[in-house]
C-alpha atoms as a PDB file:
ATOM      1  CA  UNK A   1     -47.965  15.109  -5.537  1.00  0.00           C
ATOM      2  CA  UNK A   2     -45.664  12.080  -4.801  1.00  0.00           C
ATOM      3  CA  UNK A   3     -44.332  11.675  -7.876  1.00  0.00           C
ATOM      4  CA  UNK A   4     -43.306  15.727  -8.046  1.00  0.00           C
ATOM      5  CA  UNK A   5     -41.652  14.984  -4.547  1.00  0.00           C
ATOM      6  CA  UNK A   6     -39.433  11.587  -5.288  1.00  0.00           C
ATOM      7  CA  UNK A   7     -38.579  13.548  -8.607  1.00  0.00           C
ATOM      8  CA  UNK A   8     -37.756  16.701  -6.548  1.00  0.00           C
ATOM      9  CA  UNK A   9     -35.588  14.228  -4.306  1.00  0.00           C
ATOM     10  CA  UNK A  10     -34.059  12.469  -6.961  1.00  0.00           C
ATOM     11  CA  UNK A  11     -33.305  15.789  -9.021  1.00  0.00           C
ATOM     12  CA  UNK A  12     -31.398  16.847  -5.144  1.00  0.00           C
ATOM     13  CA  UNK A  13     -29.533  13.613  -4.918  1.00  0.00           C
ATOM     14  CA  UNK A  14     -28.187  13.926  -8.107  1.00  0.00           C
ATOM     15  CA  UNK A  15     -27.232  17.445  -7.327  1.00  0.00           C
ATOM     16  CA  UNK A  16     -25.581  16.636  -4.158  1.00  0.00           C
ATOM     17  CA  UNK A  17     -23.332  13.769  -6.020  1.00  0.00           C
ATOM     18  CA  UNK A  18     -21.806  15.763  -8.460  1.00  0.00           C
ATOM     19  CA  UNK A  19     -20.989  18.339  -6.148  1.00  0.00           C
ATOM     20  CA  UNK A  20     -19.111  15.597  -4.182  1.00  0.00           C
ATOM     21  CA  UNK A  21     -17.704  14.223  -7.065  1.00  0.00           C
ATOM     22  CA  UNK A  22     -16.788  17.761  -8.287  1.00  0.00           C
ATOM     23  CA  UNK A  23     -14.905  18.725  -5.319  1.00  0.00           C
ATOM     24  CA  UNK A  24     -12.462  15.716  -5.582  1.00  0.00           C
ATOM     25  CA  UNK A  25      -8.647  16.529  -7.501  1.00  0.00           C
ATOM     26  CA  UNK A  26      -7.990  14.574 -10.324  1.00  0.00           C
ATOM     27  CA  UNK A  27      -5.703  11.549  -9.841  1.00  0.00           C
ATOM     28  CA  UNK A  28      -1.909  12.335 -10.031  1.00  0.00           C
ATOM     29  CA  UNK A  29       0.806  10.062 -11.016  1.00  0.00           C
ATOM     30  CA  UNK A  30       2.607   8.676  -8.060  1.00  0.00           C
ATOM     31  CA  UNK A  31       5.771   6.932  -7.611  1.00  0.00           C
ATOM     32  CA  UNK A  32       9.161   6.284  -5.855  1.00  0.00           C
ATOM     33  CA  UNK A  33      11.229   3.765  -4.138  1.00  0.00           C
ATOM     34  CA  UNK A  34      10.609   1.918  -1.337  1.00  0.00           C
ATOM     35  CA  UNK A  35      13.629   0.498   0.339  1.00  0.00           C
ATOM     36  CA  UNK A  36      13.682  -2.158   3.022  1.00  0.00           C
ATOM     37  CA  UNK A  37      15.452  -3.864   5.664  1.00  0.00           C
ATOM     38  CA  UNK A  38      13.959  -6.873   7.679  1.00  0.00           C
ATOM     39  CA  UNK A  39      14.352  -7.036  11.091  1.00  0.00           C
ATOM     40  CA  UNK A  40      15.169 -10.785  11.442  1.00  0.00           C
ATOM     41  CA  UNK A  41      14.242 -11.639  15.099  1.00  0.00           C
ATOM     42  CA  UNK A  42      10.990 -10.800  13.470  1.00  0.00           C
ATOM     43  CA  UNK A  43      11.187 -13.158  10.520  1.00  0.00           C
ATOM     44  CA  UNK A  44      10.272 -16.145  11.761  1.00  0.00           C
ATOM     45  CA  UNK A  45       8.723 -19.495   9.955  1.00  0.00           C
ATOM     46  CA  UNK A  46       5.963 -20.901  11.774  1.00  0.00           C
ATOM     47  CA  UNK A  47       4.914 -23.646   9.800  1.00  0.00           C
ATOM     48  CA  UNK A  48       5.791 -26.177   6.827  1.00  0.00           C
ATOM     49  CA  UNK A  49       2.590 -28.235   5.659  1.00  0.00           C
ATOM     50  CA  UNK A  50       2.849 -29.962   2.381  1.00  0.00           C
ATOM     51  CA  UNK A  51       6.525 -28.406   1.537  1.00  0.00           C
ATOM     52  CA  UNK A  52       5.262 -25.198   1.928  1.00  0.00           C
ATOM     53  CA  UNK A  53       6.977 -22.841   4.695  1.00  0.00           C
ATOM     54  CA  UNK A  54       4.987 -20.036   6.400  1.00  0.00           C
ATOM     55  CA  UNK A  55       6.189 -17.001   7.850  1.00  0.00           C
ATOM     56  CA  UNK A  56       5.627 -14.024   9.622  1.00  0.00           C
ATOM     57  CA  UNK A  57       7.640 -10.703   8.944  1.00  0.00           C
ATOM     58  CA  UNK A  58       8.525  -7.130  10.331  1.00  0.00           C
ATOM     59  CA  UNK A  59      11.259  -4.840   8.340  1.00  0.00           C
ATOM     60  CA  UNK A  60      11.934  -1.002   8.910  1.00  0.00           C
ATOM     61  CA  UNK A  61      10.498   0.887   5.567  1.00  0.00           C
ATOM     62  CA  UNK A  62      12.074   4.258   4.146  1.00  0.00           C
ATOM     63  CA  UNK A  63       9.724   5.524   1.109  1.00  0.00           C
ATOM     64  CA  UNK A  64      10.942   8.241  -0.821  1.00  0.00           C
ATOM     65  CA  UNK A  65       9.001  10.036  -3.507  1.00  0.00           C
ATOM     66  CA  UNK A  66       5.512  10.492  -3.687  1.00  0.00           C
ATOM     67  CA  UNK A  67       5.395   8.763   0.365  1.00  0.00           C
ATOM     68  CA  UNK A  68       8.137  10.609   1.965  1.00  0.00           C
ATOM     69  CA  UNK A  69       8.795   8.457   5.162  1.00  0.00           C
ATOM     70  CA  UNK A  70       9.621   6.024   7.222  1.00  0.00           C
ATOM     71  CA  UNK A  71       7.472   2.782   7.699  1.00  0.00           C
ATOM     72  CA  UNK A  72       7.114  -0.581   9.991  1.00  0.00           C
ATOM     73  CA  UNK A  73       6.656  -2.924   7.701  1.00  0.00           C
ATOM     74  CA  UNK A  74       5.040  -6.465   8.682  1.00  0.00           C
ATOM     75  CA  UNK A  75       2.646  -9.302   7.630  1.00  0.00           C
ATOM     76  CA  UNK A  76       2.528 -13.458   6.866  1.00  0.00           C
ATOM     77  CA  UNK A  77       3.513 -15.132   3.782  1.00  0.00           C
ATOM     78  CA  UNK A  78       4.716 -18.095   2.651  1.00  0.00           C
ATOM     79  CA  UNK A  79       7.234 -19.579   0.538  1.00  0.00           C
ATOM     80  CA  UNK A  80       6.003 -22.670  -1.753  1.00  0.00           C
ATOM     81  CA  UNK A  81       7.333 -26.351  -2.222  1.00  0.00           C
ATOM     82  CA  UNK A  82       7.754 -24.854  -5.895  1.00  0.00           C
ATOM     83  CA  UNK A  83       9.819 -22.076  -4.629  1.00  0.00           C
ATOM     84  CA  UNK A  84       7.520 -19.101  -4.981  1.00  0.00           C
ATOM     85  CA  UNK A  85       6.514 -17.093  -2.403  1.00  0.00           C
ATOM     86  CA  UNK A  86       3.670 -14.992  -1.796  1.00  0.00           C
ATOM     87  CA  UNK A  87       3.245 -12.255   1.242  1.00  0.00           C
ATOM     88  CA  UNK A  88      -0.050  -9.957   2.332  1.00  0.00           C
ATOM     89  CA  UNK A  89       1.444  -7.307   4.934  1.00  0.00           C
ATOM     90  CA  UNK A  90       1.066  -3.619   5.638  1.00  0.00           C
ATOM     91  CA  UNK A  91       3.234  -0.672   6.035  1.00  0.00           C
ATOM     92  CA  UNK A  92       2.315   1.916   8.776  1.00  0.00           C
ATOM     93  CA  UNK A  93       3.632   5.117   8.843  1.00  0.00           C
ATOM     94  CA  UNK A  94       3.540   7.092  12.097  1.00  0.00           C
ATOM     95  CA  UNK A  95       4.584  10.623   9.772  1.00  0.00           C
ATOM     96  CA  UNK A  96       4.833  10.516   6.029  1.00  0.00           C
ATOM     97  CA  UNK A  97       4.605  13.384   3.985  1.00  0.00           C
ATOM     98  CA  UNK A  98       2.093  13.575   0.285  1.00  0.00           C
ATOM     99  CA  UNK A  99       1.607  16.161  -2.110  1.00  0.00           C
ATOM    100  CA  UNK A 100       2.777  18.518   0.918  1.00  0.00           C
ATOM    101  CA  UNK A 101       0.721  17.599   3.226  1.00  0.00           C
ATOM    102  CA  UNK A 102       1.779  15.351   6.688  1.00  0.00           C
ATOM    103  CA  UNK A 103       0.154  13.021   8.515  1.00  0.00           C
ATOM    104  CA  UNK A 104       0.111   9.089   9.606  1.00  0.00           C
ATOM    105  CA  UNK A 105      -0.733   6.283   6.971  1.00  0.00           C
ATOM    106  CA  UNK A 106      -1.713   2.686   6.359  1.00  0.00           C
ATOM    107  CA  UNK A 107      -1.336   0.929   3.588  1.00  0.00           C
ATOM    108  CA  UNK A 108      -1.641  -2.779   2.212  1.00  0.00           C
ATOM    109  CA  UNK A 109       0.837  -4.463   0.452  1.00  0.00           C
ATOM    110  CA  UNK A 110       0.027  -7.941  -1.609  1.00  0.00           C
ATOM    111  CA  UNK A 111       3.553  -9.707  -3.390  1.00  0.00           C
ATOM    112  CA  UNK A 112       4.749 -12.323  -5.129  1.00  0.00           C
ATOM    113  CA  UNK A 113       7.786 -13.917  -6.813  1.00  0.00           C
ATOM    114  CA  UNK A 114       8.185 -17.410  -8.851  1.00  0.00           C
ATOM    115  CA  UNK A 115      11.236 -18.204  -7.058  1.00  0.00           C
ATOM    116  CA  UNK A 116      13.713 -16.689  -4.041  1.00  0.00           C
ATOM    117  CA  UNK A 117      15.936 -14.476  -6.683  1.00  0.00           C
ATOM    118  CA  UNK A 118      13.327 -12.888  -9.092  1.00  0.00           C
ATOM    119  CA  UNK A 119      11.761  -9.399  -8.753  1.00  0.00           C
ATOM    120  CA  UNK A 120       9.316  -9.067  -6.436  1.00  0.00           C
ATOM    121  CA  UNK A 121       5.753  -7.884  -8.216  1.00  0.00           C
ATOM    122  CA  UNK A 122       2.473  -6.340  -6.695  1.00  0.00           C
ATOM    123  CA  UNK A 123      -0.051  -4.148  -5.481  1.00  0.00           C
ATOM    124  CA  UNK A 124      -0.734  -1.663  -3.174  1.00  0.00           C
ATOM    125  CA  UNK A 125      -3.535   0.484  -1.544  1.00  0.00           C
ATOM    126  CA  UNK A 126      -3.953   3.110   0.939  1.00  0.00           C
ATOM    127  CA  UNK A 127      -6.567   2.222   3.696  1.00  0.00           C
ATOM    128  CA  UNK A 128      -6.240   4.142   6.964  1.00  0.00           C
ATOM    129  CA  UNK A 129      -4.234   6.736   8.912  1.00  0.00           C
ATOM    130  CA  UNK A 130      -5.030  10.672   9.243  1.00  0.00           C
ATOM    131  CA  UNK A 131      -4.405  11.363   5.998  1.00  0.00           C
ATOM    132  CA  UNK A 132      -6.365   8.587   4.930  1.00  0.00           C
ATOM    133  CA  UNK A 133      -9.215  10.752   6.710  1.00  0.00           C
ATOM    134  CA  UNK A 134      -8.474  13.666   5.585  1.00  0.00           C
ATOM    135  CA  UNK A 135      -9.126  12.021   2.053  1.00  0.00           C
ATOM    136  CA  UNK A 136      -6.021  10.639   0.485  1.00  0.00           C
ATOM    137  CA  UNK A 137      -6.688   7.421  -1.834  1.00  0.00           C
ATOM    138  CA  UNK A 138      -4.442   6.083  -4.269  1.00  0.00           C
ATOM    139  CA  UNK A 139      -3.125   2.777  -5.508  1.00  0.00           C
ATOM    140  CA  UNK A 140      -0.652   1.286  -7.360  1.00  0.00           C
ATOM    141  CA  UNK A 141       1.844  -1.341  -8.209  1.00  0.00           C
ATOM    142  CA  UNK A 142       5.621  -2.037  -7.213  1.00  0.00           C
ATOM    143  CA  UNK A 143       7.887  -4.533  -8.758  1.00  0.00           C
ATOM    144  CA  UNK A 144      11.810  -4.781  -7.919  1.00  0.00           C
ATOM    145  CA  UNK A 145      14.445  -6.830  -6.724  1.00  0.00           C
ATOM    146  CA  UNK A 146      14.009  -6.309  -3.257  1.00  0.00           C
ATOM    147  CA  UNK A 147      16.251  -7.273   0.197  1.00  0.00           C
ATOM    148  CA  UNK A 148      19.228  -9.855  -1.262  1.00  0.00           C
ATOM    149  CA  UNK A 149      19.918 -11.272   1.953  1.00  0.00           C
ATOM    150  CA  UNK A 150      22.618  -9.269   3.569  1.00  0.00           C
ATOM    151  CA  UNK A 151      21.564  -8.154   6.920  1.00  0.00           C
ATOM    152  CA  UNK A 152      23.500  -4.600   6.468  1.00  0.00           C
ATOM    153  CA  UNK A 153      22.003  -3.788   2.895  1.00  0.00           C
ATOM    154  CA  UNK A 154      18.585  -2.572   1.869  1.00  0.00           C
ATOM    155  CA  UNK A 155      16.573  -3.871  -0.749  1.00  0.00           C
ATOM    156  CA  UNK A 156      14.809  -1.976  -2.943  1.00  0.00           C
ATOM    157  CA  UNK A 157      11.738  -1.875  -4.798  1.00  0.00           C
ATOM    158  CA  UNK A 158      10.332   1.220  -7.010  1.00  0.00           C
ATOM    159  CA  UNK A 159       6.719   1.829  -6.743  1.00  0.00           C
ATOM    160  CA  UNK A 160       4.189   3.594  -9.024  1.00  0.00           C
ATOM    161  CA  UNK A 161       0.454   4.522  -9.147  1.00  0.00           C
ATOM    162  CA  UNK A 162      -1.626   6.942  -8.523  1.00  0.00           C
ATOM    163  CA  UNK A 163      -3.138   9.287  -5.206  1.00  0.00           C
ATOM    164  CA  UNK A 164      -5.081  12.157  -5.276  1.00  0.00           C
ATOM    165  CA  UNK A 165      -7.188  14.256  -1.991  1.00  0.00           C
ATOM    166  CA  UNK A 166     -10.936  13.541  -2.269  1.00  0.00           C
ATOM    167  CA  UNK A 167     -11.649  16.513  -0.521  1.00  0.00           C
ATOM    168  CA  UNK A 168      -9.729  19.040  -2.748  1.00  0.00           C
END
């Protein structure tokens, strides 16, 4: 009788999973720019240890494409003795529009170039915000040239990945 009821369960579980797994849309193809412009009151090195210099950042974002919005941008990096630098940040979007649909969003950012003129490269993923709830994932990768320096210009970096609505 216990094995007819933990198979019974089992069979259910199973059941229950694809149903879940059914009701999710299939990943689209996302993509875009995302342009920048660093607020530099807020860019501020903290610390040099070993040649290396570490910062802290916060920049106005404007996404366009597949994340139609505007962002504040901000995180910590740091630029090595060998001239690379590395940052971890996210972007938070108080309204930004996907697929139609409109709502607030978080989402982490990881980059990295060898050297202070090269493209920026790296990843990103969505973690929070109501959309986020409401079952938006997606992830991707961006690589560009990014800000140049001049305080009046944004840089610019196109994105790609993919995002779909689990609960579609």
């Amino acid at each position: 009788m216990i094995k007819k009821m933990l198979l019974f369960l089992t069979v259910v579980m199973v059941l229950a999973l694809a149903a879940i797994t059914a009701s999710a849309s299939p990943p689209e193809d996302a993509g875009g720019v995302w342009s920048y412009l660093p607020n530099l009151d807020e860019f501020v090195f903290y610390k040099v240890a070993d040649g290396n210099q570490f910062f802290t950042f916060g920049e106005q974002g404007d996404w366009t494409g597949t994340f139609d919005g505007a962002s504040y941008d901000y995180g910590s990096g740091v630029v090595h003795s060998n001239g690379s630098w590395l940052f971890k940040g996210k972007a938070i979007f108080a309204s930004v529009t996907v697929d139609g649909r409109t709502g607030s969003l978080e989402m982490k950012l990881n980059g990295s170039r060898p050297d202070g003129v090269s493209n920026w490269v790296g990843k990103w993923v969505l973690t929070g915000g109501t959309l986020h709830e409401a079952g938006l994932r997606g992830q991707g990768t961006f690589d560009g040239p990014g800000w140049q320096g001049d305080p009046t210009v944004w840089g610019k970096i196109p994105y790609a990945g993919s995002v779909h609505f689990e609960s579609d």
